[in-house]
Protein backbone atom coordinates (compact mmCIF):
# COMPACT_ATOMS: atom_id res chain seq x y z
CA UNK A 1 61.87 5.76 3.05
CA UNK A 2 60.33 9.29 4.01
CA UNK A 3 59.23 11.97 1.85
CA UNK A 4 60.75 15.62 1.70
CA UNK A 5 58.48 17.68 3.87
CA UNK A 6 58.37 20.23 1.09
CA UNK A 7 57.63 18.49 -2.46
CA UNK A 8 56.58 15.03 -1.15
CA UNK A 9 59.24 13.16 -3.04
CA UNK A 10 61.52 10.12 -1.90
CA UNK A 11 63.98 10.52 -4.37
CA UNK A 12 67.25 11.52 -2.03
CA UNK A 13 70.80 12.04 -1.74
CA UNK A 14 72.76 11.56 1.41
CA UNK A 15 74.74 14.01 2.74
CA UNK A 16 75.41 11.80 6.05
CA UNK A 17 75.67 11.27 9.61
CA UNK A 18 76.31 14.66 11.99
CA UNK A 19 76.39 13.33 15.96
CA UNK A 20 73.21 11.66 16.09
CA UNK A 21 71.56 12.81 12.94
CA UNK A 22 71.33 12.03 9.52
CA UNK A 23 70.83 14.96 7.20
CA UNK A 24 69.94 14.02 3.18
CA UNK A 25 68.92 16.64 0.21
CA UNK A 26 65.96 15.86 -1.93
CA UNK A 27 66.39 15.17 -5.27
CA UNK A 28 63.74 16.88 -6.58
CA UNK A 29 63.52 20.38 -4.77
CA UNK A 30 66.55 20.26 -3.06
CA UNK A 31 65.94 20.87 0.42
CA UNK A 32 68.14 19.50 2.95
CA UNK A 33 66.41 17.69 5.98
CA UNK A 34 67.01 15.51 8.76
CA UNK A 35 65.55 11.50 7.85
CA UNK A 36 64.11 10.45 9.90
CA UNK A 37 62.67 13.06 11.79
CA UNK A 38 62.81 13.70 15.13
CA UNK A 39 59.89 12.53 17.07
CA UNK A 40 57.15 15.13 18.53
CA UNK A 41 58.20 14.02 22.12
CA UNK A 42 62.02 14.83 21.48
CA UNK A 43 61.01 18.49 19.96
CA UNK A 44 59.07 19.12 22.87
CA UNK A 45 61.52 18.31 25.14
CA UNK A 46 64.33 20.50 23.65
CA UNK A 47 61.96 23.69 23.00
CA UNK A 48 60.42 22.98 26.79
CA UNK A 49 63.28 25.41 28.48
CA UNK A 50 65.27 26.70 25.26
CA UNK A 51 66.34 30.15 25.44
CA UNK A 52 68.31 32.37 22.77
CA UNK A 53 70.90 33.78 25.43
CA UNK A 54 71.80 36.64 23.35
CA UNK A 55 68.57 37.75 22.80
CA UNK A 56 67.72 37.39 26.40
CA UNK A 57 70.64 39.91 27.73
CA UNK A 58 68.73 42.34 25.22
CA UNK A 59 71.96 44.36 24.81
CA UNK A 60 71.69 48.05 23.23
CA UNK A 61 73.27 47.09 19.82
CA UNK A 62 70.33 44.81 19.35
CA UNK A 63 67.37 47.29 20.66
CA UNK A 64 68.24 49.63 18.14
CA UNK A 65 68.31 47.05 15.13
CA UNK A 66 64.92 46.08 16.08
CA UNK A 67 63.90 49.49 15.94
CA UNK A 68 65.23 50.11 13.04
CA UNK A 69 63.20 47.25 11.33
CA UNK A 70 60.56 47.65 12.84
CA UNK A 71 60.12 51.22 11.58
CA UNK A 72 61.11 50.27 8.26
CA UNK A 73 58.64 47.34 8.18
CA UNK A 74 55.68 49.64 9.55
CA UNK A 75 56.25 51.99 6.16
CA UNK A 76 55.91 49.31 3.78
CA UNK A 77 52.73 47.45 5.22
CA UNK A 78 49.19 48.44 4.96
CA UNK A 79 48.13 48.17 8.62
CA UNK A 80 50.01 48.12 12.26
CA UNK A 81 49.05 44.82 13.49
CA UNK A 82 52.19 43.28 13.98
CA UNK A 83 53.23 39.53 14.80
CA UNK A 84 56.79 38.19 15.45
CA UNK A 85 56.37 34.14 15.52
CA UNK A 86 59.34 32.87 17.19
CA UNK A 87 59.27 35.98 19.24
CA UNK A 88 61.78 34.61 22.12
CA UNK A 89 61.90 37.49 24.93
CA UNK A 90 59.69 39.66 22.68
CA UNK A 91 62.05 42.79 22.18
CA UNK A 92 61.30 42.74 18.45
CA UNK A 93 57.79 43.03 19.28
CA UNK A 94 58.52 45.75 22.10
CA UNK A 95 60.02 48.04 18.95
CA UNK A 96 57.03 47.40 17.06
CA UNK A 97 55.02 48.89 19.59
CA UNK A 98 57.38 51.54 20.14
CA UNK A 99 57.01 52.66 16.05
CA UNK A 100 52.95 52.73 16.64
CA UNK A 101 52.23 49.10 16.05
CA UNK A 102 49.65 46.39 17.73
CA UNK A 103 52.57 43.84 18.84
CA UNK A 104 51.94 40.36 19.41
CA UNK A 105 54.86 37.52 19.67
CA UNK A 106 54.33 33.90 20.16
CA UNK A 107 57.00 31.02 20.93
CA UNK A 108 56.88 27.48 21.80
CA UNK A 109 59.05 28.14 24.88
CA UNK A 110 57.73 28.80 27.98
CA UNK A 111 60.92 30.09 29.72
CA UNK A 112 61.19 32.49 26.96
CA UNK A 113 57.69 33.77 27.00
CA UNK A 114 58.15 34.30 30.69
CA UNK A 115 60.80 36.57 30.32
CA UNK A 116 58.85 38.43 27.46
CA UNK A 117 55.41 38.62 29.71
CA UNK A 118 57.55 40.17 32.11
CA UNK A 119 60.23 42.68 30.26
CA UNK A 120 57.21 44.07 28.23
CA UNK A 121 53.64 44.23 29.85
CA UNK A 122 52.02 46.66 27.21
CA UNK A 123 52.23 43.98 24.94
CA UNK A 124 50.79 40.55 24.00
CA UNK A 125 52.66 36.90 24.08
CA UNK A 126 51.85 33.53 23.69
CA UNK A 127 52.89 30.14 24.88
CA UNK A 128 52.02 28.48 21.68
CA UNK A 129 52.51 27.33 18.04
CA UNK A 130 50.95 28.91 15.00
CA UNK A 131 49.07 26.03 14.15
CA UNK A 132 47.13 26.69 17.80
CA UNK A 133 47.37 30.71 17.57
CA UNK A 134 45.85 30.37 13.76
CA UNK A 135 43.01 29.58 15.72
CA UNK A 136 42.10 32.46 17.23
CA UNK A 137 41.26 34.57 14.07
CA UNK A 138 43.30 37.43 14.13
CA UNK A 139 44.59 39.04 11.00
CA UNK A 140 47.75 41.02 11.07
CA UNK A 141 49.55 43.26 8.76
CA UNK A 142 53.35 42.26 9.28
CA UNK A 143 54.50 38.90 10.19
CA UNK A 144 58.60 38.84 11.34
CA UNK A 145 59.56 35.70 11.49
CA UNK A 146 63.43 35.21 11.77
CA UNK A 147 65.80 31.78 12.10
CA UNK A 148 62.39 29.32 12.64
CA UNK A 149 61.35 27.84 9.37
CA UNK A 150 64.38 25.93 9.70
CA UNK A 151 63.10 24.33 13.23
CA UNK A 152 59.87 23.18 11.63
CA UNK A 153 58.53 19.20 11.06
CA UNK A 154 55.50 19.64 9.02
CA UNK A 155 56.14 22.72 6.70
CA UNK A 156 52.61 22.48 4.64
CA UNK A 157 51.15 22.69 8.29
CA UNK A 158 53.01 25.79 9.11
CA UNK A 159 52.23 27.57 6.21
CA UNK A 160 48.40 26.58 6.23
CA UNK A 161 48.18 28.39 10.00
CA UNK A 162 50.71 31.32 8.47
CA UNK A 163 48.14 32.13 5.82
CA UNK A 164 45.17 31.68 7.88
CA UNK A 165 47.46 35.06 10.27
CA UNK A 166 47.56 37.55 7.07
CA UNK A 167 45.78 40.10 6.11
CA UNK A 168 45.96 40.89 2.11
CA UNK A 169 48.90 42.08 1.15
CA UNK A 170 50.97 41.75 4.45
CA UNK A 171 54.61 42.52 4.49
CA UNK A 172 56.36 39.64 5.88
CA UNK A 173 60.05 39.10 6.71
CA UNK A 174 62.07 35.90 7.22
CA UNK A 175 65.40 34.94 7.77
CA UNK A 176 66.70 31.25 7.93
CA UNK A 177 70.30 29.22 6.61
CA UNK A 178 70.55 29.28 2.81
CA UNK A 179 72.12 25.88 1.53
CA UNK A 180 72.84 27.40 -2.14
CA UNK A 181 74.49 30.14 -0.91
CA UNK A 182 78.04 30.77 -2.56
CA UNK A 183 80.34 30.14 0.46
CA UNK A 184 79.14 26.50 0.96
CA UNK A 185 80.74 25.63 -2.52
CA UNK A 186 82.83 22.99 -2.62
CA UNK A 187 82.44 22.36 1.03
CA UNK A 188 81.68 19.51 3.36
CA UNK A 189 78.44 20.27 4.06
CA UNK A 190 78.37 18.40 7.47
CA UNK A 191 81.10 21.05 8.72
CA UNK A 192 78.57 23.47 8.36
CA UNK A 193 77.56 25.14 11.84
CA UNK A 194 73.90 25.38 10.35
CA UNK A 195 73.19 21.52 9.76
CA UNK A 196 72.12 21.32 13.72
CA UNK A 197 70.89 17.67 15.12
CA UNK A 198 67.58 18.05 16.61
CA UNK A 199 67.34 21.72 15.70
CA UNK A 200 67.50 22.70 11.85
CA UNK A 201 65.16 20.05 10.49
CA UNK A 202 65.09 21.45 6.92
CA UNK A 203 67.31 23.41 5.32
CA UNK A 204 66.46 25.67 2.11
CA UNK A 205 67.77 27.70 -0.73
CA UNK A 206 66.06 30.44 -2.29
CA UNK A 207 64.44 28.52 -5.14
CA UNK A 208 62.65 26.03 -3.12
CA UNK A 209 61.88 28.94 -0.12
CA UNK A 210 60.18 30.64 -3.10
CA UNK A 211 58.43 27.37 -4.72
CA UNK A 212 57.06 27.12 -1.16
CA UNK A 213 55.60 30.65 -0.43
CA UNK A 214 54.19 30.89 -4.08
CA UNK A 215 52.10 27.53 -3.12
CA UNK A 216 49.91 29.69 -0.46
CA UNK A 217 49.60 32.90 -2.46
CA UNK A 218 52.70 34.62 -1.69
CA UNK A 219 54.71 37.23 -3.96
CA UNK A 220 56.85 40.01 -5.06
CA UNK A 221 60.27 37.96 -3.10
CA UNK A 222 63.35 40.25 -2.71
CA UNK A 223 65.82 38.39 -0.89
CA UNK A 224 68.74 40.42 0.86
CA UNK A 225 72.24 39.78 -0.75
CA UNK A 226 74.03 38.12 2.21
CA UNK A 227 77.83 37.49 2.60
CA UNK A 228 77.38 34.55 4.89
CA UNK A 229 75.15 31.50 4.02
CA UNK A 230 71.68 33.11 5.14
CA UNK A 231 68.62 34.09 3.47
CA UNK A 232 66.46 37.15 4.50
CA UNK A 233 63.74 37.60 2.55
CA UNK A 234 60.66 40.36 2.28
CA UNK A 235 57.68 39.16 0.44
CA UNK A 236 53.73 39.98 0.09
CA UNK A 237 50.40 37.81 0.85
CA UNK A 238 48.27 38.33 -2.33
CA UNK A 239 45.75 40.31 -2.29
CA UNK A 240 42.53 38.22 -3.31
């Protein structure tokens, strides 16, 4: 039997079988994941050529909400190095730059880091995870990071290489599905449009997002009341 990717347990409950998935929730924590996983090989092959279409088209409605958080997320952190991870065509990392911030974006598609090289020279993209990026060294002062926890196999992995990106006392932003949020009472949780074969390989709530991010050093969580099933959460790296 596997082990939730979050708390390591193996005590489960099923919540069963979605096209050719099988999603269960942890006993322990809570979270909802796919068992088994997907293989590396299949998650390569579906992030090879993915594209969020919506993003792509870039359409004016969508400019100026980026703007709009961007500036908003420049006022609350200490520096302007700015990283979007999951950055798709890069236009949140375009209105970073435009409200007098460093932007860098990195995605595991190449197609979509194509488009961004080209849309937005002045700034910086990568073809590559954060595990690899981590790598590099750099330090940044706002992390966005919106609809991609969700996507991820080994979580402790992530977060290692997400720590290893922050400066102290970084503002970061996420968004991803919330599985205790209100609406999903007393529903059939496989009707939900969020539990996603081969994409959404965990699913949280906000007490075991939080139980997470307080494991590497994060705190001060303020999560955005929502009226349909999502978290979006700002929180701080500790200062050391």
């Amino acid at each position: 039997m596997d082990e939730c990717s979050l708390c390591g347990s193996s005590s489960r409950s099923d919540i069963g079988q979605k096209r050719e998935s099988f999603y269960v929730q942890c006993s322990s924590c809570g979270l909802i994941r796919i068992s088994p996983h997907p293989t590396d090989e299949q998650l390569v092959d579906y992030y090879q050529n993915y594209l969020d279409r919506g993003r792509a088209a870039n359409p004016k409605k969508k400019r100026l909400r980026a703007l709009i958080r961007a500036w908003f997320l420049r006022r609350l952190a200490p520096g302007n190095k700015f990283l979007e991870i999951g950055c798709n065509v890069g236009s949140m990392v375009h209105a970073a730059r435009r409200v007098g911030c460093e932007g860098v974006g990195i995605d595991v598609s190449p197609a979509a880091i194509a488009i961004a090289q080209e849309r937005w020279p002045e700034c910086r993209f990568y073809n590559e995870p954060i595990e690899i990026f981590a790598e590099r060294g750099e330090k940044f002062d706002i992390v966005f990071c919106t609809e991609v926890i969700e996507h991820i196999k080994d979580l402790h992995a992530f977060m290692s290489a997400f720590s290893k990106v922050l400066n102290p006392n970084a503002i970061v932003f996420f968004t991803t599905p919330d599985a205790g949020h209100f609406s999903l009472r007393n529903k059939d949780l496989l009707t939900w449009r969020e539990l996603r074969p081969t994409q959404h390989l965990a699913i949280f709530n906000r007490s075991n997002f939080e139980q997470l991010f307080r494991k590497y050093d994060f705190s001060s969580f303020y999560f955005v009341p929502m009226h349909r099933a999502n978290l979006r959460v700002f929180t701080r790296k500790k200062s050391k």
